[in-house]
Structure formats: structure tokens, C-alpha cells
C-alpha atoms as a PDB file:
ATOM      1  CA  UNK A   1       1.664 -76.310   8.146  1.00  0.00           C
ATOM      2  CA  UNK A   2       0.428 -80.123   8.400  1.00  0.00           C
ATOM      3  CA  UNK A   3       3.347 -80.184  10.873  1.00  0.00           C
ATOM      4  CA  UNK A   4       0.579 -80.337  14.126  1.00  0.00           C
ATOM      5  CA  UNK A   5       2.066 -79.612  17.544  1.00  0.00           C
ATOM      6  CA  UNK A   6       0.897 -82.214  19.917  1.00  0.00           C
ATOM      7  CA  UNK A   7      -1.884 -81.122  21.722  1.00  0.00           C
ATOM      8  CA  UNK A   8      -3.297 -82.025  25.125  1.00  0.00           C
ATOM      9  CA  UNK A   9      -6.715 -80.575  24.944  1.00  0.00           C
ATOM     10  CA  UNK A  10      -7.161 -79.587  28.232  1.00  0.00           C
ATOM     11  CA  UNK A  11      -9.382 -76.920  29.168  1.00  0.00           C
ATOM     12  CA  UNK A  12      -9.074 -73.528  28.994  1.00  0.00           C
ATOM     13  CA  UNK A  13     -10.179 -70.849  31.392  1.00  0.00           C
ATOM     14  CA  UNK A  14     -11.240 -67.600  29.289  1.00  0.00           C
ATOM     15  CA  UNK A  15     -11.901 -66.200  32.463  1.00  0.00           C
ATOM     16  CA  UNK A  16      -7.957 -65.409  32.722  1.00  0.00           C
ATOM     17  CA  UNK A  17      -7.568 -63.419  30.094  1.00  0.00           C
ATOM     18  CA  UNK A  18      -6.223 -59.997  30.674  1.00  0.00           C
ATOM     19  CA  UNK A  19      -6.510 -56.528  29.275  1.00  0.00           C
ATOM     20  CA  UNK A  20      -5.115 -57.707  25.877  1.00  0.00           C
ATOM     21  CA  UNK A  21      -8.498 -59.809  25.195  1.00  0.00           C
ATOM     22  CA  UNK A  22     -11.252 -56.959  26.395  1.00  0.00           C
ATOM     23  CA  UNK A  23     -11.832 -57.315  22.361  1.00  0.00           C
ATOM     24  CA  UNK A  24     -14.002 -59.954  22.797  1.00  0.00           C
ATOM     25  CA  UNK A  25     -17.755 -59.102  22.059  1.00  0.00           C
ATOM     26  CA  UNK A  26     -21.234 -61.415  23.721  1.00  0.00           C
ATOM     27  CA  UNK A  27     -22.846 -62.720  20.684  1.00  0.00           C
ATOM     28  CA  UNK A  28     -25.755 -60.269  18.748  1.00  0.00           C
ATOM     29  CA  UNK A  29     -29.045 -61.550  19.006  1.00  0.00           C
ATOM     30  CA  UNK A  30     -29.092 -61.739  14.949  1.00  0.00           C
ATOM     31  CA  UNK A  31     -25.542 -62.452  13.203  1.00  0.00           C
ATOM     32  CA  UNK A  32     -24.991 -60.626   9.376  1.00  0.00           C
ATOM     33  CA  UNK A  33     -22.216 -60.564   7.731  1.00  0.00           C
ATOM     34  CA  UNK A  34     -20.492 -57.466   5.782  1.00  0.00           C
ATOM     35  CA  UNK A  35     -17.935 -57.903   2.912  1.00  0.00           C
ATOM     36  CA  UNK A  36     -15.907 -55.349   4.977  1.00  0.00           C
ATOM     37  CA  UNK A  37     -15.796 -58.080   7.719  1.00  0.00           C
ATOM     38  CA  UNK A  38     -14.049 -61.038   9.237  1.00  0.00           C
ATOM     39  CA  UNK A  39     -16.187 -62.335  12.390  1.00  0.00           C
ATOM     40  CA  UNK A  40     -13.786 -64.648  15.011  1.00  0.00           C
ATOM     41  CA  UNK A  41     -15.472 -66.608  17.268  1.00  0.00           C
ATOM     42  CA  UNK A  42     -13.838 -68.194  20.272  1.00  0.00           C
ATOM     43  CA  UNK A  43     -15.236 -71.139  22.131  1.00  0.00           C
ATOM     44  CA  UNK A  44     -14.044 -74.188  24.882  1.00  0.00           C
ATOM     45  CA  UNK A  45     -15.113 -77.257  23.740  1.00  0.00           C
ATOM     46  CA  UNK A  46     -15.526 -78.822  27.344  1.00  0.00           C
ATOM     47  CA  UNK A  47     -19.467 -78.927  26.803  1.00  0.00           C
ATOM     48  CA  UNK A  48     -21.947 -79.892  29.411  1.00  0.00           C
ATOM     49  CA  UNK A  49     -23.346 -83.287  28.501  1.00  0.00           C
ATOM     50  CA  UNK A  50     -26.752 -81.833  27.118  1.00  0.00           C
ATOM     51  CA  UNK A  51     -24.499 -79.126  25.229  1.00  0.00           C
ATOM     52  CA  UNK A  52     -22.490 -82.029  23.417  1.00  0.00           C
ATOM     53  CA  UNK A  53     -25.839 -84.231  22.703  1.00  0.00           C
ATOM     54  CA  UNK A  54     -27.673 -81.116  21.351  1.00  0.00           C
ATOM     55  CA  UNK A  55     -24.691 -80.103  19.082  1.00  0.00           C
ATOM     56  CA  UNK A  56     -23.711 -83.754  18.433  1.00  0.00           C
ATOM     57  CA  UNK A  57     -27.622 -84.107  16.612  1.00  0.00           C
ATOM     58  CA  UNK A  58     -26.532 -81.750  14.020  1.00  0.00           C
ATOM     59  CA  UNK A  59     -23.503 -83.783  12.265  1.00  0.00           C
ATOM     60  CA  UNK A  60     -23.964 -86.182   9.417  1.00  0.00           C
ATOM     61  CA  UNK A  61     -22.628 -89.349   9.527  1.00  0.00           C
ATOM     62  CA  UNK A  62     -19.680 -89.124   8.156  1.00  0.00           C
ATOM     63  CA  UNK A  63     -18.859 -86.553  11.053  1.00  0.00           C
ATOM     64  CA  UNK A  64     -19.883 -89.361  13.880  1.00  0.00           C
ATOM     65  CA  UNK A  65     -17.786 -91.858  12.648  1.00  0.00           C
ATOM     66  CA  UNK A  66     -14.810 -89.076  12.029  1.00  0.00           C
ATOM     67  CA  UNK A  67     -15.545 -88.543  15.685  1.00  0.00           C
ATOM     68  CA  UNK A  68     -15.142 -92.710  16.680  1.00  0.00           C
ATOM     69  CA  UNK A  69     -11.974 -92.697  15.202  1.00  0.00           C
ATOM     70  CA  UNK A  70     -10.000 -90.661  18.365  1.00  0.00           C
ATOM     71  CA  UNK A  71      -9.216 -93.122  20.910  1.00  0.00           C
ATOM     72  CA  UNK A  72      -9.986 -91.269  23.759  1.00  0.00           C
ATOM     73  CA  UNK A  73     -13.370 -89.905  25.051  1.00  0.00           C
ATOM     74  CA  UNK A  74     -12.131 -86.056  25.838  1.00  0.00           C
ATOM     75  CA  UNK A  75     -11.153 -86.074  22.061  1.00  0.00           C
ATOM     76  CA  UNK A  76     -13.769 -87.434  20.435  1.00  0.00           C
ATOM     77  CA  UNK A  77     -16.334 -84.948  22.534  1.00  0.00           C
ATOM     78  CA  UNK A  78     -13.974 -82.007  21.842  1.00  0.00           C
ATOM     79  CA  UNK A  79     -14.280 -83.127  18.060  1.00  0.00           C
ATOM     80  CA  UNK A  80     -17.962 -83.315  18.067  1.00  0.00           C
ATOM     81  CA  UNK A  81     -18.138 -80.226  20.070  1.00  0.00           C
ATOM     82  CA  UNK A  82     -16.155 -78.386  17.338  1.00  0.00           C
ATOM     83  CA  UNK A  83     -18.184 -79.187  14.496  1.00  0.00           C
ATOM     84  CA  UNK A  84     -21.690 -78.835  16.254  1.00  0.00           C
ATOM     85  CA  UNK A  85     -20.138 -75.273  17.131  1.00  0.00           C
ATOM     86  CA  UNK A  86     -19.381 -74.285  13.181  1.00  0.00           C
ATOM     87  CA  UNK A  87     -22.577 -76.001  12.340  1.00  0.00           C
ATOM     88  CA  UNK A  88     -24.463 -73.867  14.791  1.00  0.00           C
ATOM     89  CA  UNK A  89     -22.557 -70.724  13.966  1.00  0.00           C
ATOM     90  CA  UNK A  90     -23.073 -70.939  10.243  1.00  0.00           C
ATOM     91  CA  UNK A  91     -26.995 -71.937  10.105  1.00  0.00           C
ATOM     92  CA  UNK A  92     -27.324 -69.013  12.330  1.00  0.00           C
ATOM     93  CA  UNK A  93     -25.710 -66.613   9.485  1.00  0.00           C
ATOM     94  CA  UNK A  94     -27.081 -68.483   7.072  1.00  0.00           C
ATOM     95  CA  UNK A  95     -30.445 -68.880   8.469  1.00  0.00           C
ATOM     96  CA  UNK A  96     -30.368 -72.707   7.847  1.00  0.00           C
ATOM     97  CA  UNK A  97     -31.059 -75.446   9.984  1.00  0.00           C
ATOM     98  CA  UNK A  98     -27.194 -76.606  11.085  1.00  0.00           C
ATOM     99  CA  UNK A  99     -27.840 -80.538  10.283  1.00  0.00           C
ATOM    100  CA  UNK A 100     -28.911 -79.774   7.079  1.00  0.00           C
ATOM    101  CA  UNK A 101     -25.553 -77.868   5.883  1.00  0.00           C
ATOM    102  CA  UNK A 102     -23.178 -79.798   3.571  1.00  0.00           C
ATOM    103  CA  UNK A 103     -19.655 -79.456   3.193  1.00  0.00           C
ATOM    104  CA  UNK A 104     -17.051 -80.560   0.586  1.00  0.00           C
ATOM    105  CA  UNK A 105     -13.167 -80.781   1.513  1.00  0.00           C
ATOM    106  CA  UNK A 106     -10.455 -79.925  -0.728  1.00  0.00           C
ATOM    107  CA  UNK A 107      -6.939 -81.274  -1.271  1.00  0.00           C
ATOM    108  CA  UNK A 108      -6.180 -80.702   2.387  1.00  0.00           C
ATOM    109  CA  UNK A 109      -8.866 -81.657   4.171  1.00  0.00           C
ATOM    110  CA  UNK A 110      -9.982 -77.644   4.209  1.00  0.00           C
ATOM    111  CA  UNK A 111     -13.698 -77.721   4.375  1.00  0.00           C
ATOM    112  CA  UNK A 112     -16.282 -75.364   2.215  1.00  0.00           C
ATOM    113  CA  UNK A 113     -20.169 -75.334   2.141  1.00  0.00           C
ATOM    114  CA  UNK A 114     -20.969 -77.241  -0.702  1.00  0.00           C
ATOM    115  CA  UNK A 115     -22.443 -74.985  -2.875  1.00  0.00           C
ATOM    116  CA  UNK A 116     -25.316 -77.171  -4.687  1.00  0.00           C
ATOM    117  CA  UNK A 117     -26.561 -78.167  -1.137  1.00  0.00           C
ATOM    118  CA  UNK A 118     -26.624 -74.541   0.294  1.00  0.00           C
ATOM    119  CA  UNK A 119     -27.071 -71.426  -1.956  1.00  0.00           C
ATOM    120  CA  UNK A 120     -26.161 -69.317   0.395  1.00  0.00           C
ATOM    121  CA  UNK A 121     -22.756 -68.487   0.871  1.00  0.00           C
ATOM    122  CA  UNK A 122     -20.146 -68.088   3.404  1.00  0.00           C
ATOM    123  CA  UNK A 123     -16.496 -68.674   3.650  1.00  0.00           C
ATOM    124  CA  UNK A 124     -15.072 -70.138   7.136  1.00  0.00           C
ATOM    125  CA  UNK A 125     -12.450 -72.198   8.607  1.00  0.00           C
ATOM    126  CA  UNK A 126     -11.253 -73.576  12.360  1.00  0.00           C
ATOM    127  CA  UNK A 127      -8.412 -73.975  14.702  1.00  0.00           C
ATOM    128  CA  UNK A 128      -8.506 -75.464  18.009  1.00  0.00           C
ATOM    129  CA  UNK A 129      -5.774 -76.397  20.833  1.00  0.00           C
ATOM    130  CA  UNK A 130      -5.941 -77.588  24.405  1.00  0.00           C
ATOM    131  CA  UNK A 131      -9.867 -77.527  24.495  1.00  0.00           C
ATOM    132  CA  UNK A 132     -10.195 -73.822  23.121  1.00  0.00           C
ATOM    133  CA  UNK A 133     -11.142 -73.465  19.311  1.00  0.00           C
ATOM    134  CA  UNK A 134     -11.836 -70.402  17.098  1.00  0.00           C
ATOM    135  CA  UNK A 135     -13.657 -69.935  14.125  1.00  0.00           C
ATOM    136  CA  UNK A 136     -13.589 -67.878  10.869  1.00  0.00           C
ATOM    137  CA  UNK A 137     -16.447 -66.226   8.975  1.00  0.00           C
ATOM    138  CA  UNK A 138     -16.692 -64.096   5.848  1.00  0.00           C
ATOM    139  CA  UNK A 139     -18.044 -63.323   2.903  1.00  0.00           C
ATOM    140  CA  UNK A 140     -16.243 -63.292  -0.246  1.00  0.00           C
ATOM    141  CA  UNK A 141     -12.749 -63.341   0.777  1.00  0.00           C
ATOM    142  CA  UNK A 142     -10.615 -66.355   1.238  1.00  0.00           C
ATOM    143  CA  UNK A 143      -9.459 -66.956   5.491  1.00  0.00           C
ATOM    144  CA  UNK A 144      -7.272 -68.849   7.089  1.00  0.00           C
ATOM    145  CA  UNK A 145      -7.162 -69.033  11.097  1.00  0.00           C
ATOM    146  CA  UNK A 146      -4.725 -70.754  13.405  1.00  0.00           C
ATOM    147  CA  UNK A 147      -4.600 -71.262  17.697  1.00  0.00           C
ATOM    148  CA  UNK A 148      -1.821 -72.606  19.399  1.00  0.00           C
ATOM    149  CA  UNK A 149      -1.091 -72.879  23.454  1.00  0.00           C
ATOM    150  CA  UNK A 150       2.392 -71.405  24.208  1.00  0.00           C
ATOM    151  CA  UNK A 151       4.589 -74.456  25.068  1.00  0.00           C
ATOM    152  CA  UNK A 152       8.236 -72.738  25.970  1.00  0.00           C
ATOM    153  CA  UNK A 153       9.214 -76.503  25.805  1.00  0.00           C
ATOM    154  CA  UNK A 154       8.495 -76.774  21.763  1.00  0.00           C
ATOM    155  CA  UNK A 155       9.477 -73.287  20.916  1.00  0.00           C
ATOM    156  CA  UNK A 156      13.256 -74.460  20.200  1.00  0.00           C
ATOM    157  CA  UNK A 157      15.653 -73.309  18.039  1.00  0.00           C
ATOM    158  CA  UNK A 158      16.142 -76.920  16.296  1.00  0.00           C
ATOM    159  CA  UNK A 159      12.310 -76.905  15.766  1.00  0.00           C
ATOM    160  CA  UNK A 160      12.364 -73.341  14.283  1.00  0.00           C
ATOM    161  CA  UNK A 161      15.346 -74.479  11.913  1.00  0.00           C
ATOM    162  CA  UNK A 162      13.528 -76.688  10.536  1.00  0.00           C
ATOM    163  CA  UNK A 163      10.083 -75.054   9.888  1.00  0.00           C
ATOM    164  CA  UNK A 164      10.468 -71.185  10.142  1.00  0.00           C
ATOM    165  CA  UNK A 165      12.702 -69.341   6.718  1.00  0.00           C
ATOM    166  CA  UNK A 166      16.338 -68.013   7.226  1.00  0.00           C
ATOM    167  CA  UNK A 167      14.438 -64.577   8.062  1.00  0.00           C
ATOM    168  CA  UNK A 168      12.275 -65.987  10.299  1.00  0.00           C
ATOM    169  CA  UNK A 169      15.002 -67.353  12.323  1.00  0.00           C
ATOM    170  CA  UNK A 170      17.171 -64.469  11.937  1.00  0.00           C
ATOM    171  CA  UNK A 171      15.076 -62.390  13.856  1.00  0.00           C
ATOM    172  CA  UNK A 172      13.564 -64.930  15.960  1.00  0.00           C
ATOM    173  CA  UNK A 173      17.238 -65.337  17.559  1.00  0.00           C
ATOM    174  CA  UNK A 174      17.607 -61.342  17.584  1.00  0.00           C
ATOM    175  CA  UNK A 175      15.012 -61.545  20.447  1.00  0.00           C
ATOM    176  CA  UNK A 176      15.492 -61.561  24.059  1.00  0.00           C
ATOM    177  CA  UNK A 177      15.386 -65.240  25.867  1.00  0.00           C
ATOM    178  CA  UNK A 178      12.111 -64.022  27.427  1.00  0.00           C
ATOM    179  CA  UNK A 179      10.083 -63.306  24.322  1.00  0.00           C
ATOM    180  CA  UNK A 180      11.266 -66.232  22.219  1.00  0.00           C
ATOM    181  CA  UNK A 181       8.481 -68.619  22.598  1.00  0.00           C
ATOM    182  CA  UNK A 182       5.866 -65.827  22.206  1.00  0.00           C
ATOM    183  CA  UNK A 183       8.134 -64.989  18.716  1.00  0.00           C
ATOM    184  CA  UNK A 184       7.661 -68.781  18.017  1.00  0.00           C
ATOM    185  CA  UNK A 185       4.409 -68.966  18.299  1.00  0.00           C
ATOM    186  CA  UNK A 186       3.152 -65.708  16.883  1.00  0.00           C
ATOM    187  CA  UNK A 187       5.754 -67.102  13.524  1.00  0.00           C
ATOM    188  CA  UNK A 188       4.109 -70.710  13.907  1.00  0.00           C
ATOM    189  CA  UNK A 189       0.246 -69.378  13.709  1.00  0.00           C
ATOM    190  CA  UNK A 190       0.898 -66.678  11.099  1.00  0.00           C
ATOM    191  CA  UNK A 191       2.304 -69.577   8.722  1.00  0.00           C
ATOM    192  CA  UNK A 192      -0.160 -72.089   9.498  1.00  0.00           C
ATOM    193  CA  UNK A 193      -3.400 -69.270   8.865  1.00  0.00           C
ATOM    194  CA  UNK A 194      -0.772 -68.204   5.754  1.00  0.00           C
ATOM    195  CA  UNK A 195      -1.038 -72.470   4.724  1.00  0.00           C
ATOM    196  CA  UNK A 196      -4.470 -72.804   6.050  1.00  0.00           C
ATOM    197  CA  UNK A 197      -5.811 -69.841   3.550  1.00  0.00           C
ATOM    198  CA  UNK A 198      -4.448 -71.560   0.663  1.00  0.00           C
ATOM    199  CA  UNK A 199      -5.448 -75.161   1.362  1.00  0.00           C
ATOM    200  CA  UNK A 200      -2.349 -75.597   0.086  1.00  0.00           C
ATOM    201  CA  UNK A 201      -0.547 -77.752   2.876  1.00  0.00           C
ATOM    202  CA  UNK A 202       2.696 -79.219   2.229  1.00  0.00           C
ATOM    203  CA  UNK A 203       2.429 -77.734  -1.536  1.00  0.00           C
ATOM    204  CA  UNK A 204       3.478 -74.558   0.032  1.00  0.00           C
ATOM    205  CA  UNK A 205       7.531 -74.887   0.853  1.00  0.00           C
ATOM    206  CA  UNK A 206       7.886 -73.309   4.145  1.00  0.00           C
ATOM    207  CA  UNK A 207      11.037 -71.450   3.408  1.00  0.00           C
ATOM    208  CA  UNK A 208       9.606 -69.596   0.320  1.00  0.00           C
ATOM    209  CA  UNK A 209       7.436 -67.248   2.699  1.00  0.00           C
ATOM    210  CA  UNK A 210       8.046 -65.232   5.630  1.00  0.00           C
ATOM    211  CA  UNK A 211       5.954 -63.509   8.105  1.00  0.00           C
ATOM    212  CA  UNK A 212       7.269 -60.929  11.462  1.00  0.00           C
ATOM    213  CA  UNK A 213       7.342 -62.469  14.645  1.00  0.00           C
ATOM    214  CA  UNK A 214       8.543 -59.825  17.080  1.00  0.00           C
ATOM    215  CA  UNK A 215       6.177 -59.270  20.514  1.00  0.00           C
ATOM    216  CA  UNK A 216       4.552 -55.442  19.873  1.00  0.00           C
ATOM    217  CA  UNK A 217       5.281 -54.841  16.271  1.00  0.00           C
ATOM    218  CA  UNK A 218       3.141 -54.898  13.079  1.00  0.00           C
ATOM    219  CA  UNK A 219       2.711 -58.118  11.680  1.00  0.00           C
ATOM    220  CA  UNK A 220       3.992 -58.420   7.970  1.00  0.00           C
ATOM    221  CA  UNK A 221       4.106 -61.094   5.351  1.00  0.00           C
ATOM    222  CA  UNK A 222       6.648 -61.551   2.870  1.00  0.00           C
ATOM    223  CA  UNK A 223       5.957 -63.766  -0.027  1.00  0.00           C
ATOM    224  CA  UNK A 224       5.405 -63.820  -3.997  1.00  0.00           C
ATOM    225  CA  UNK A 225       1.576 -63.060  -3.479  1.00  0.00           C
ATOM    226  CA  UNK A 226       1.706 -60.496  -0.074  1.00  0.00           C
ATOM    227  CA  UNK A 227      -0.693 -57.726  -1.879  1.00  0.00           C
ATOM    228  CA  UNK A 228      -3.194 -60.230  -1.744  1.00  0.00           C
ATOM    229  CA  UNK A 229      -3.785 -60.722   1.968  1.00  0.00           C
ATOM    230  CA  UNK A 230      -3.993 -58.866   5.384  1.00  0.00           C
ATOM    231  CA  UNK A 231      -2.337 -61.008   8.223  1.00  0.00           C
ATOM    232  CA  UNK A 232      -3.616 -60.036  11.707  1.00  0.00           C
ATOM    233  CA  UNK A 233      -3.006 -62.059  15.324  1.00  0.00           C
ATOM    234  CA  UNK A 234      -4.973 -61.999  18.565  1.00  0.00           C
ATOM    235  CA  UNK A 235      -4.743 -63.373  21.851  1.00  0.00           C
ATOM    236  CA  UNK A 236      -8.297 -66.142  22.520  1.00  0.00           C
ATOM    237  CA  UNK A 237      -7.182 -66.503  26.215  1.00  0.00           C
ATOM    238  CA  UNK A 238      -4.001 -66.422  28.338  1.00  0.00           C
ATOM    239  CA  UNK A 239      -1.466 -68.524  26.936  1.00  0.00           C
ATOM    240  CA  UNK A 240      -2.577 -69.140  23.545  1.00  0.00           C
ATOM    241  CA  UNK A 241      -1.635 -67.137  20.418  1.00  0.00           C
ATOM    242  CA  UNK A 242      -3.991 -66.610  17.320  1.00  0.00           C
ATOM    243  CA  UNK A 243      -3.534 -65.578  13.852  1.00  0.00           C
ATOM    244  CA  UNK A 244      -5.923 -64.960  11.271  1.00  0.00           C
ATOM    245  CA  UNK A 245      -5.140 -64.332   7.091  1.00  0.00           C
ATOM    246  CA  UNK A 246      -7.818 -63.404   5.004  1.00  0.00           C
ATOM    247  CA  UNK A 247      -8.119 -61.881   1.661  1.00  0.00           C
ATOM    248  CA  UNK A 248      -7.606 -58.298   0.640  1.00  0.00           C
ATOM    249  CA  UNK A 249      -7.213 -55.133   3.130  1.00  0.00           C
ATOM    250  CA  UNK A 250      -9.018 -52.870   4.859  1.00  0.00           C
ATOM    251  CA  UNK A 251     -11.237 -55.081   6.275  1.00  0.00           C
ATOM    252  CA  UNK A 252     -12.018 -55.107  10.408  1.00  0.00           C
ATOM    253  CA  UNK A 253     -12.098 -57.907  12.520  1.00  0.00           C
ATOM    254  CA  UNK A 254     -14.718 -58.696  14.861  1.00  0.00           C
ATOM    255  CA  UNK A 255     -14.390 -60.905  17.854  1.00  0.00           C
ATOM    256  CA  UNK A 256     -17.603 -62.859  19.380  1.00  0.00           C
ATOM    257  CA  UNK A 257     -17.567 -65.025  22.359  1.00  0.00           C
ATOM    258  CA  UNK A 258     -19.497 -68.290  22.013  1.00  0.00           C
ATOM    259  CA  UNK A 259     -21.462 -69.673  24.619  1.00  0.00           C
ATOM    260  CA  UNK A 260     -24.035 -72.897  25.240  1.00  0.00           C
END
């Protein structure tokens, strides 16, 4: 939503996820995509030193100095960390080397291979939060994917009023106190993956879409182009919520743990 929730990048521990992330696969010895697919991958970005240097040697230029520009160490390594990851993740299903992919940004900063460096084709995109990240792979079919940590703190009603639509908040308030900042946050990732899928950003008026927020129930999306997407979330780890948006339905998602 271009509206980013501060973020302390501190580490996760995917070890603590419960029952409601058994979903989460080891990584195939060969990755392939199908067009009846959507592969997530989840990954912490607190890399052992060799990790980082190995995944730093893949980035361009461009990428290293985007990486000077955070002020402090943890974020600049949790930066570089990120992109080595997508780099890696993508030469692998591309079977390309991961420093020589090329990428082109559009309007909002949304990245895509360019496609007169790499013939080969893939569509992807990235969310991380408090040292966790996920990525999104597909072929063919627009995605958007968004991670947040639950903060009870920022899930407020004056915050909601003025980012979530008059349904959103409707039924956001209908909850009980004890579910309201997991209604928050399923709302805020739904919308950002919804923004994030359009590389739209702050084209896209907040208030002209909605999407369900209530703990246990389908998720829905209400807006002038719904038929054209599937909207699912997912848990990455205890205390985080994740949403994903990609184009057209009855497609599966697949969940892959990444490790060094």
C-alpha cells in the first residue's frame, strides 16, 4: 500500500511455528514450474557471514550500492540477503547463473526479469518483515505477496480508518477484542499483495477495494476487477501473517522452505 509499517527486522525463529505451518515443504532437488502453480518460498535473512558473501557475489551494482544506502549494518545484510535469495531462487528455475539475471522496475519500484537479458520467463515478487522474507514464483500469471509481524500496538482503529474501506472497518469492529489485530493484519497483507499485483501503488485508492478479514473464514475480494484474481493467506512463522494474490483460479499453492 506504499504505506510501510515500521519494521524492526529482528529475527525470526521458524522453529515456533505450530500446526498451522506443517504446509511448509524442504526444497526439491530440481525446481519446475507448472502454469497451475504458485511456488512460496519462506526464508530468514540472518545469514551466516559466508551465506551473505556467497549471495552478496551475485548482485549487480546497482544492487550494492541500493544496499549502502540503509544506515545500519543488520539492514543492509538483510537487504543483500534478500536479493541474493531471489537471485538464487530464480537461476535455479531458470537454470541461469543468478549474477547474470537482469531486472527492470516499473512505476513502483515492482521488479520483472528483463526480458531481452533473459528469455526465459518467470513472474515473481517479495515481502519481508522483522528478518523473515517470502517469495513469489509463477509462470504466466501476474502475483502479488505481502508479510507482516503482528504488532497489537499498530493494529488501531485510527490506523484502520484511515487505510482499510468502510467495509473493511465495519467488520473489522464486528470482531471480538481478541482477534482484532489478527483481522488487521490479515486486511493489511491482503491489500498490500491486492496493490503489490498491480504495481499500481498509490494509483490504487484504498477505499475503492475491499477484501475479508475475519480469523477462520474464506478470504474474498471485492473490487471492479475480482474475477480476475484468487486471494489466498498463510501463516510463514508464529506471529507473522501472509497473503498472496495472483492471477486467475484454480491454481494450488506450494510452500518451500529455503535454506543456506
Amino acid at each position: 500500500m506504499q504505506h510501510e509499517i515500521h519494521k524492526d527486522h529482528v529475527s525470526s525463529d521458524l522453529s515456533r511455528c505450530g500446526a498451522s505451518c506443517s504446509d511448509w515443504q524442504s526444497a526439491p532437488s530440481k525446481l519446475g514450474l507448472e502454469s497451475s502453480e504458485v511456488h512460496v518460498w519462506r526464508a530468514s535473512l540472518a545469514c551466516q557471514p559466508a551465506t551473505l558473501h556467497r549471495l552478496e557475489a551475485t548482485l549487480t551494482e546497482d544492487e550494492k550500492r541500493r544496499a549502502e544506502r540503509f544506515l545500519f549494518e543488520r539492514d543492509r545484510n538483510h537487504y543483500t540477503a534478500g536479493r541474493g535469495i531471489l537471485r538464487e531462487l530464480l537461476g535455479k528455475y531458470l537454470s541461469c547463473a543468478p549474477a547474470g539475471l537482469r531486472f527492470r522496475y516499473g512505476p513502483q519500484e515492482k521488479p520483472a526479469l528483463d526480458a531481452e537479458a533473459t528469455p526465459k520467463s518467470a513472474r515473481f515478487n517479495l515481502s519481508h518483515s522483522h528478518g523473515l522474507a517470502v517469495f513469489a514464483f509463477s509462470l504466466g500469471r501476474e502475483v502479488g505477496i505481502d508479510l507482516e509481524f503482528i504488532r497489537p500496538d499498530f493494529a488501531t482503529d485510527d490506523i484502520a480508518t484511515r487505510f482499510f474501506s468502510a467495509r473493511e472497518l465495519a467488520e473489522l469492529r464486528a470482531l471480538p477484542a481478541e482477534l482484532r489485530a489478527e483481522g488487521f493484519f490479515l486486511c493489511w497483507t491482503r491489500k498490500e499483495a491486492y496493490v503489490k499485483a498491480h504495481g499500481a501503488g498509490l494509483h490504487i485508492p484504498l477505499e475503492s477495494f475491499s477484501v475479508s478479514l475475519t480469523p477462520g473464514q474464506p478470504e474474498k475480494l471485492i473490487s471492479p476487477d475480482s474475477e480476475r484474481w484468487t486471494v489466498w493467506s498463510f501463516q510463514p512463522a508464529a506471529g507473522f501473517a501472509g497473503a498472496i494474490l495472483g492471477e486467475g483460479s484454480g491454481w494450488r499453492m506450494i510452500q518451500f522452505d529455503w535454506q543456506p
